[in-house]
PDB file of N, CA and C in Angstrom:
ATOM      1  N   UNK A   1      21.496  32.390 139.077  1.00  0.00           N
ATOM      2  CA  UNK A   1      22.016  31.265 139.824  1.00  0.00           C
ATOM      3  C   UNK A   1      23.540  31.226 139.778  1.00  0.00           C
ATOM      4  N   UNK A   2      23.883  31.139 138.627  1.00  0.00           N
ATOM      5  CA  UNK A   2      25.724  31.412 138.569  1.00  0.00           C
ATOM      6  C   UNK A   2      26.350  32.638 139.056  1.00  0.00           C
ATOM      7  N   UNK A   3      25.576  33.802 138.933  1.00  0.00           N
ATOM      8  CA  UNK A   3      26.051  34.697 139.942  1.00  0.00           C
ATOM      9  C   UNK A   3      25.821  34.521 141.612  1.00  0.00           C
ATOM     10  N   UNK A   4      24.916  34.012 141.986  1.00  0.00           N
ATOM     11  CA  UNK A   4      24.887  33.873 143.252  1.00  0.00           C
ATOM     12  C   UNK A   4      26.063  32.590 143.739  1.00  0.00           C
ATOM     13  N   UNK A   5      26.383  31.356 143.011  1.00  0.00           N
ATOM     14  CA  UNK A   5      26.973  30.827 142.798  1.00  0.00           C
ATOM     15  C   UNK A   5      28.143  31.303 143.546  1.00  0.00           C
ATOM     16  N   UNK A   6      28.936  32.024 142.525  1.00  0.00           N
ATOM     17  CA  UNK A   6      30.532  32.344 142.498  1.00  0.00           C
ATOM     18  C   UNK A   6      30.457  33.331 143.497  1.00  0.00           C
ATOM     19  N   UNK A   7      29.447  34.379 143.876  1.00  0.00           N
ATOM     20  CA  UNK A   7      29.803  34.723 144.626  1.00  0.00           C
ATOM     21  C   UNK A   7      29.626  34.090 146.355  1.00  0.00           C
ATOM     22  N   UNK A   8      28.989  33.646 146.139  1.00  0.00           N
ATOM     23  CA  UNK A   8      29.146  32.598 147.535  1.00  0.00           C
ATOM     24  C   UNK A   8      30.437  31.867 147.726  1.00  0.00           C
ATOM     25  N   UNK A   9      30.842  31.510 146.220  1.00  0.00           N
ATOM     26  CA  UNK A   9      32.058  30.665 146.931  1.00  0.00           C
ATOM     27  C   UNK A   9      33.436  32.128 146.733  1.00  0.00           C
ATOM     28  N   UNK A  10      32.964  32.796 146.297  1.00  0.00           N
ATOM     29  CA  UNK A  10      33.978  33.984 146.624  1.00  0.00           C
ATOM     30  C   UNK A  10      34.384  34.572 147.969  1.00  0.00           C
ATOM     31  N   UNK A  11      33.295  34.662 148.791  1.00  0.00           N
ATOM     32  CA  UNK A  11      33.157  35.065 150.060  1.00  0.00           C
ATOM     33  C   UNK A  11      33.609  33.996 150.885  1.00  0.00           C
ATOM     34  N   UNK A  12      33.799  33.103 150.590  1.00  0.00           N
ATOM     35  CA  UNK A  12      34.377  31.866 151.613  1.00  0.00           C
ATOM     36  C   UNK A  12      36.002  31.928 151.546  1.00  0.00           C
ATOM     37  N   UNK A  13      36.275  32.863 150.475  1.00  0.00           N
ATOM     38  CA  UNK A  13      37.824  32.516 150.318  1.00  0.00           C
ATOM     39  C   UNK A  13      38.613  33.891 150.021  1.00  0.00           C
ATOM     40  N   UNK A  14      37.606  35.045 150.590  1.00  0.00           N
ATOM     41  CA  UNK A  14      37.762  36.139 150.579  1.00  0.00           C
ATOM     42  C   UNK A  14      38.897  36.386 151.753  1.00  0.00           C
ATOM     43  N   UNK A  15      39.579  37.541 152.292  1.00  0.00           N
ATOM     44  CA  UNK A  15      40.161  37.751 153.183  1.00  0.00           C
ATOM     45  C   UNK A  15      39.489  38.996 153.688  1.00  0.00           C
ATOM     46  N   UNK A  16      38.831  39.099 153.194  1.00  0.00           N
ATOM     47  CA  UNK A  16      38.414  40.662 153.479  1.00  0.00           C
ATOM     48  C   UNK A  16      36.576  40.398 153.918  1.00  0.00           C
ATOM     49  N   UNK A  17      36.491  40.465 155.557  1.00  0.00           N
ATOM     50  CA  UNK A  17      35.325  40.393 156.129  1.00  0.00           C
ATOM     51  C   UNK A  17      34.254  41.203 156.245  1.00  0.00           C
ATOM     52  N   UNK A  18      33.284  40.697 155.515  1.00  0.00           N
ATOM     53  CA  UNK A  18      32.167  41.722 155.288  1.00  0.00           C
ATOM     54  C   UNK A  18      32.218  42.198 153.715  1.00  0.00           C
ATOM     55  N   UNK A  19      32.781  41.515 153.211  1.00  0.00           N
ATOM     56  CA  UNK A  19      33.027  42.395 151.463  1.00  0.00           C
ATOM     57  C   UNK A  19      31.618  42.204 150.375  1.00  0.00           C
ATOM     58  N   UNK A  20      31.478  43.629 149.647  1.00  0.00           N
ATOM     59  CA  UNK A  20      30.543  43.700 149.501  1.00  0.00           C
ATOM     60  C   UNK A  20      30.664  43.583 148.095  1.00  0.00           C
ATOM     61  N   UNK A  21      29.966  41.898 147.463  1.00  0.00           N
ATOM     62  CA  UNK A  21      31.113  41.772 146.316  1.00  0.00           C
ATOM     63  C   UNK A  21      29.658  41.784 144.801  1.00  0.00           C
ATOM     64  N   UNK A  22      30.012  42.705 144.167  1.00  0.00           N
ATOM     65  CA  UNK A  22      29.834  43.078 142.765  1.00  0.00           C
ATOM     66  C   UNK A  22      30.468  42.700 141.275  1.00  0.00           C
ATOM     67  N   UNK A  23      29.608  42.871 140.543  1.00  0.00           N
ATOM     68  CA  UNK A  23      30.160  42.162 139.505  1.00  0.00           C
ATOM     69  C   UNK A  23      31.285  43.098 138.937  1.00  0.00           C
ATOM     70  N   UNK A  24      31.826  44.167 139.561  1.00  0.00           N
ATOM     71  CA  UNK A  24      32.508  45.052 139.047  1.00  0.00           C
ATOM     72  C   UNK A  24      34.074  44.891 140.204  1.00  0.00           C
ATOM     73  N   UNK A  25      33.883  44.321 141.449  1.00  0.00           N
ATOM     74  CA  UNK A  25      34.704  43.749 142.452  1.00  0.00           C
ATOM     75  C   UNK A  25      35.702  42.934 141.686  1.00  0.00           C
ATOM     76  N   UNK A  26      37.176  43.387 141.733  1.00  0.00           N
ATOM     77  CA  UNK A  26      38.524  42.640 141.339  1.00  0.00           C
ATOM     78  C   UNK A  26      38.811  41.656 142.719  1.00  0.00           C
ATOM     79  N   UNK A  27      39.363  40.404 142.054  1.00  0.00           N
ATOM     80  CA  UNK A  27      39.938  39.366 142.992  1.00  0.00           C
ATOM     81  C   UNK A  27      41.000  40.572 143.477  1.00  0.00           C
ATOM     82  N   UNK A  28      41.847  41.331 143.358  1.00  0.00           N
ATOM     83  CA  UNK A  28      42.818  42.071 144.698  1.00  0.00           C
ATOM     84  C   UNK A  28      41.709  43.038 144.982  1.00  0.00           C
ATOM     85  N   UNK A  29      40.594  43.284 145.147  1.00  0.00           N
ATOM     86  CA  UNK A  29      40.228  44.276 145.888  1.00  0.00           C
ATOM     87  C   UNK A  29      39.252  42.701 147.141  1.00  0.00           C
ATOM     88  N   UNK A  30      39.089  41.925 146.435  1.00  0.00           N
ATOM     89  CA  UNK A  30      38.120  40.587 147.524  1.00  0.00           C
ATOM     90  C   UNK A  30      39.702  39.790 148.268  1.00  0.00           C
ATOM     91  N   UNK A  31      40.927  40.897 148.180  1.00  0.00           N
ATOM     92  CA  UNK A  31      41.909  39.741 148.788  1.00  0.00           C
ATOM     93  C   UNK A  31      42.235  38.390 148.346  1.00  0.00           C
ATOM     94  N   UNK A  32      41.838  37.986 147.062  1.00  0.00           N
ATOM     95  CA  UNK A  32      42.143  36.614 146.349  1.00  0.00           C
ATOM     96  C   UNK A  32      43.009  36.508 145.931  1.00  0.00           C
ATOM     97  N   UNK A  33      44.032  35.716 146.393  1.00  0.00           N
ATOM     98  CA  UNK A  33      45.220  35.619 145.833  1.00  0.00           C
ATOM     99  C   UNK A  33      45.161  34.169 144.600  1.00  0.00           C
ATOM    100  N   UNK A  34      45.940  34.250 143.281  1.00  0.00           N
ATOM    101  CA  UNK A  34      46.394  33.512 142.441  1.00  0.00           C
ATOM    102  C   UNK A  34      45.871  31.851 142.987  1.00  0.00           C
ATOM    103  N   UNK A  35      46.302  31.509 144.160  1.00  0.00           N
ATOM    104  CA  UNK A  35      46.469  30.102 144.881  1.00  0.00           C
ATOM    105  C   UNK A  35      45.017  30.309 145.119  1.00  0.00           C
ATOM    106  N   UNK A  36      44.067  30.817 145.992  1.00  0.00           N
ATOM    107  CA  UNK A  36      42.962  30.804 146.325  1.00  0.00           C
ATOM    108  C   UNK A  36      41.635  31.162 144.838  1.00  0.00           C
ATOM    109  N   UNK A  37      42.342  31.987 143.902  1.00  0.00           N
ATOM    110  CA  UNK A  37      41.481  31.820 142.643  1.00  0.00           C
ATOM    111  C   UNK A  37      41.375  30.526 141.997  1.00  0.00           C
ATOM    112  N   UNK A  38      42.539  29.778 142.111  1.00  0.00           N
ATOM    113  CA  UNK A  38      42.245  27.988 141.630  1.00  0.00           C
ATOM    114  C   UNK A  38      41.171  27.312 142.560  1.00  0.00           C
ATOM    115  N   UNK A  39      41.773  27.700 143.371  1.00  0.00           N
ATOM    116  CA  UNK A  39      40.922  26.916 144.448  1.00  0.00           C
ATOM    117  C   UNK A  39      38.809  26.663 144.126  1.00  0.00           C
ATOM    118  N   UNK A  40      38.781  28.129 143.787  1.00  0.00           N
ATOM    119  CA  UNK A  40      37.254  29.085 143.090  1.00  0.00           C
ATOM    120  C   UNK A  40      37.025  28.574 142.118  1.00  0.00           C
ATOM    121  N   UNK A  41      37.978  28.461 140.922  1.00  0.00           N
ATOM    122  CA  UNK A  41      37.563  28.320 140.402  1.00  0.00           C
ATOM    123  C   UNK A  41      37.233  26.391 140.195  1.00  0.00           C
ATOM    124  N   UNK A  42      38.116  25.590 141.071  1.00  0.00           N
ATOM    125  CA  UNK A  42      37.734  23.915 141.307  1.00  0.00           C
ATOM    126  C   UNK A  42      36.172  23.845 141.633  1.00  0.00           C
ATOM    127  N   UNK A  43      35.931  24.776 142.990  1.00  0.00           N
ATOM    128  CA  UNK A  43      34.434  24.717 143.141  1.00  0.00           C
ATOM    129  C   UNK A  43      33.750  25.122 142.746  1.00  0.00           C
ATOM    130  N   UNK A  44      33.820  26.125 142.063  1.00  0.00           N
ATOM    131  CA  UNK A  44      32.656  26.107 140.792  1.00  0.00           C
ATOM    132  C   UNK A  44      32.585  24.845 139.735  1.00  0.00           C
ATOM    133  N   UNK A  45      33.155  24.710 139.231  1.00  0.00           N
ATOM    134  CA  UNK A  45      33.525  23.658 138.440  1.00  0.00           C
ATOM    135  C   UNK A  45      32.663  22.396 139.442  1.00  0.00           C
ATOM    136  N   UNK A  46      33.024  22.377 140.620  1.00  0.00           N
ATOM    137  CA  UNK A  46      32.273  20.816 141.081  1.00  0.00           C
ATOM    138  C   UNK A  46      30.861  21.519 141.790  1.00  0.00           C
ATOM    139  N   UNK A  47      30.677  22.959 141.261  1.00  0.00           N
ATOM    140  CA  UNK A  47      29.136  23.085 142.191  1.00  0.00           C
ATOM    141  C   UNK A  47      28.208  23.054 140.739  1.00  0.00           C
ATOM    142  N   UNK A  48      28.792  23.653 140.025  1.00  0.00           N
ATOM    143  CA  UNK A  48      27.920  24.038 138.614  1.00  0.00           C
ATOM    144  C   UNK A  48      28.123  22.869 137.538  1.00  0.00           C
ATOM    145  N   UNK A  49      29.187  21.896 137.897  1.00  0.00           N
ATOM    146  CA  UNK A  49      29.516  20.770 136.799  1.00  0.00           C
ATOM    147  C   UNK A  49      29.902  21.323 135.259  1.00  0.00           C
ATOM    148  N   UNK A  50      30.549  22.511 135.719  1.00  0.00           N
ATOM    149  CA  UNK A  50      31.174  22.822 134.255  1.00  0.00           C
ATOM    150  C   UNK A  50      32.485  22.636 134.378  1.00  0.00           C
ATOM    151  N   UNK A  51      33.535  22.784 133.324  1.00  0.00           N
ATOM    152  CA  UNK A  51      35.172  22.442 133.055  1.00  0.00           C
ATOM    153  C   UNK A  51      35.733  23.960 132.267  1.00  0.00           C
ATOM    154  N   UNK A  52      36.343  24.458 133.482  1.00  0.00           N
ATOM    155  CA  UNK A  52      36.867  25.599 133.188  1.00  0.00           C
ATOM    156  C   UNK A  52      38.211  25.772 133.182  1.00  0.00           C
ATOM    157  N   UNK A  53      38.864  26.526 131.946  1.00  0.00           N
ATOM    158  CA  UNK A  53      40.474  26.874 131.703  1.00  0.00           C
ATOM    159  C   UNK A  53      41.204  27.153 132.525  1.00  0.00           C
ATOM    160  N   UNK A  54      41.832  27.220 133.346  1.00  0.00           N
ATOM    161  CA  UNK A  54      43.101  27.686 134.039  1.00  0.00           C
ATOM    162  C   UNK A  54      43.796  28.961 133.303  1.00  0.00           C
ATOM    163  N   UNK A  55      43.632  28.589 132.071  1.00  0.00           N
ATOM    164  CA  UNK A  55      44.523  30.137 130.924  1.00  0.00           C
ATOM    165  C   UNK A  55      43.468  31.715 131.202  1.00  0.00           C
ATOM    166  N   UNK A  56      42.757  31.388 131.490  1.00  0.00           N
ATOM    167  CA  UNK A  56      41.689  32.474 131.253  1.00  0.00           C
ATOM    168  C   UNK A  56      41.851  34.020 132.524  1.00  0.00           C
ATOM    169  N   UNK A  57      41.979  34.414 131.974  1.00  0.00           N
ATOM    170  CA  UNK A  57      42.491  35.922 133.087  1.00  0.00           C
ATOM    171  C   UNK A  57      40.975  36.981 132.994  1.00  0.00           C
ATOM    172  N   UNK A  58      40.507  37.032 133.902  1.00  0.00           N
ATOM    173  CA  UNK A  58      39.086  37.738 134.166  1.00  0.00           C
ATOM    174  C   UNK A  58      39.552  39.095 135.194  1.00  0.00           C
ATOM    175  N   UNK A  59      39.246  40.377 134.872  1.00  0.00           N
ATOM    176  CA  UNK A  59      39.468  41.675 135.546  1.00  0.00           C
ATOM    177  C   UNK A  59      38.864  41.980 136.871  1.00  0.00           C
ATOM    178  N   UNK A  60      37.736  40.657 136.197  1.00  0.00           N
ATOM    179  CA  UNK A  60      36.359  41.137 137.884  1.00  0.00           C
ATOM    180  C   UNK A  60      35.772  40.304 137.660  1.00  0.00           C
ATOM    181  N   UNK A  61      34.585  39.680 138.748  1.00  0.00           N
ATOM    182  CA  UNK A  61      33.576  39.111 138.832  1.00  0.00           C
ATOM    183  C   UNK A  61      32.984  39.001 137.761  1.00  0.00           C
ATOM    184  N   UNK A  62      32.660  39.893 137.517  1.00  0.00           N
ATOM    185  CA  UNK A  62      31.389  40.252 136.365  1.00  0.00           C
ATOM    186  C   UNK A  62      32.181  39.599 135.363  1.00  0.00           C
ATOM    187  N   UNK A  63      33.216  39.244 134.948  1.00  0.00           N
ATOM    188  CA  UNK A  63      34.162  38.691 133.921  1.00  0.00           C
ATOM    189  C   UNK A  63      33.496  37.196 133.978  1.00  0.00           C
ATOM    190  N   UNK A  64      34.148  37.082 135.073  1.00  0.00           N
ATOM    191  CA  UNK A  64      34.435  35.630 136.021  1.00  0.00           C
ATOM    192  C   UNK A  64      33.093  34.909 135.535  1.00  0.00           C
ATOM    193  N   UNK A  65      31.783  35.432 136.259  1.00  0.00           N
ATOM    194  CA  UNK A  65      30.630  35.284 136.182  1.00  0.00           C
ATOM    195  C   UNK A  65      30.209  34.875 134.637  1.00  0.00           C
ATOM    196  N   UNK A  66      30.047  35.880 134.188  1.00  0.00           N
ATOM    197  CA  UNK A  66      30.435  35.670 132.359  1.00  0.00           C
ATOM    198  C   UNK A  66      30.799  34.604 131.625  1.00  0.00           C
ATOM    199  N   UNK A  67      31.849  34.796 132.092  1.00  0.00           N
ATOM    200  CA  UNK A  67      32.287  33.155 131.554  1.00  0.00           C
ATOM    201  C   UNK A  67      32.044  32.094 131.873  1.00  0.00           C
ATOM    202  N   UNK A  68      31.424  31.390 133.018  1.00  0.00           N
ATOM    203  CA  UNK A  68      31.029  30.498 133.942  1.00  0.00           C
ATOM    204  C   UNK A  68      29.258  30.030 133.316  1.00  0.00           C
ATOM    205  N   UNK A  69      28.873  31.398 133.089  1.00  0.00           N
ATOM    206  CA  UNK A  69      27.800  31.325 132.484  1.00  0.00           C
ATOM    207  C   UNK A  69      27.568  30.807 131.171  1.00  0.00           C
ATOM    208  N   UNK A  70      28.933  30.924 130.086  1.00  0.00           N
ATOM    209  CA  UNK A  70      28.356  30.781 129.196  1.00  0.00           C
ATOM    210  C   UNK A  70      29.007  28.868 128.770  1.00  0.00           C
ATOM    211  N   UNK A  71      29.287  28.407 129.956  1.00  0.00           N
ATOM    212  CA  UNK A  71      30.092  27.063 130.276  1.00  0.00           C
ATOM    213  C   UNK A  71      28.899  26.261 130.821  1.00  0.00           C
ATOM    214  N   UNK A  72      28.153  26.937 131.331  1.00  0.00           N
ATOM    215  CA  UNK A  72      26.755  25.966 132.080  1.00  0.00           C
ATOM    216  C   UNK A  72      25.707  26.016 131.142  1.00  0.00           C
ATOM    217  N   UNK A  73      25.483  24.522 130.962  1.00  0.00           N
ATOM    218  CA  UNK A  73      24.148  23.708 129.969  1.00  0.00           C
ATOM    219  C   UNK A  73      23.064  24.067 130.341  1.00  0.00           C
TER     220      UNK A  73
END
């Protein structure tokens, strides 16, 4: 569920149409810039009702995902 999650709201704020996004997919290879990763990470936060760091630097999805996961009750 949290992977399908993030990546849904990944693809909404992707720049790159049609991207075929994996847990191994970097925000610069999905076109996410810094400003649009806050953005991701607000709605997760209000889709999943968890409270996530701003400090936290993730390499890829599969990071991202990871951590999101281990934030949801």
């Amino acid at each position: 569920m949290v992977y399908e999650k993030v990546v849904e709201i990944l693809k909404q704020h992707s720049s790159m149409e049609g991207l075929d996004v994996t847990r191994e997919t970097t925000f610069q290879d999905a076109g996410i810039d810094s400003l649009d990763f806050v953005e991701i990470l607000m709605e997760i936060e209000e889709a999943l009702g968890v409270e996530l760091e701003l400090e936290e630097n993730f390499a890829n999805v599969g990071e991202l995902v990871d951590f999101v996961s281990s934030k949801v009750k």
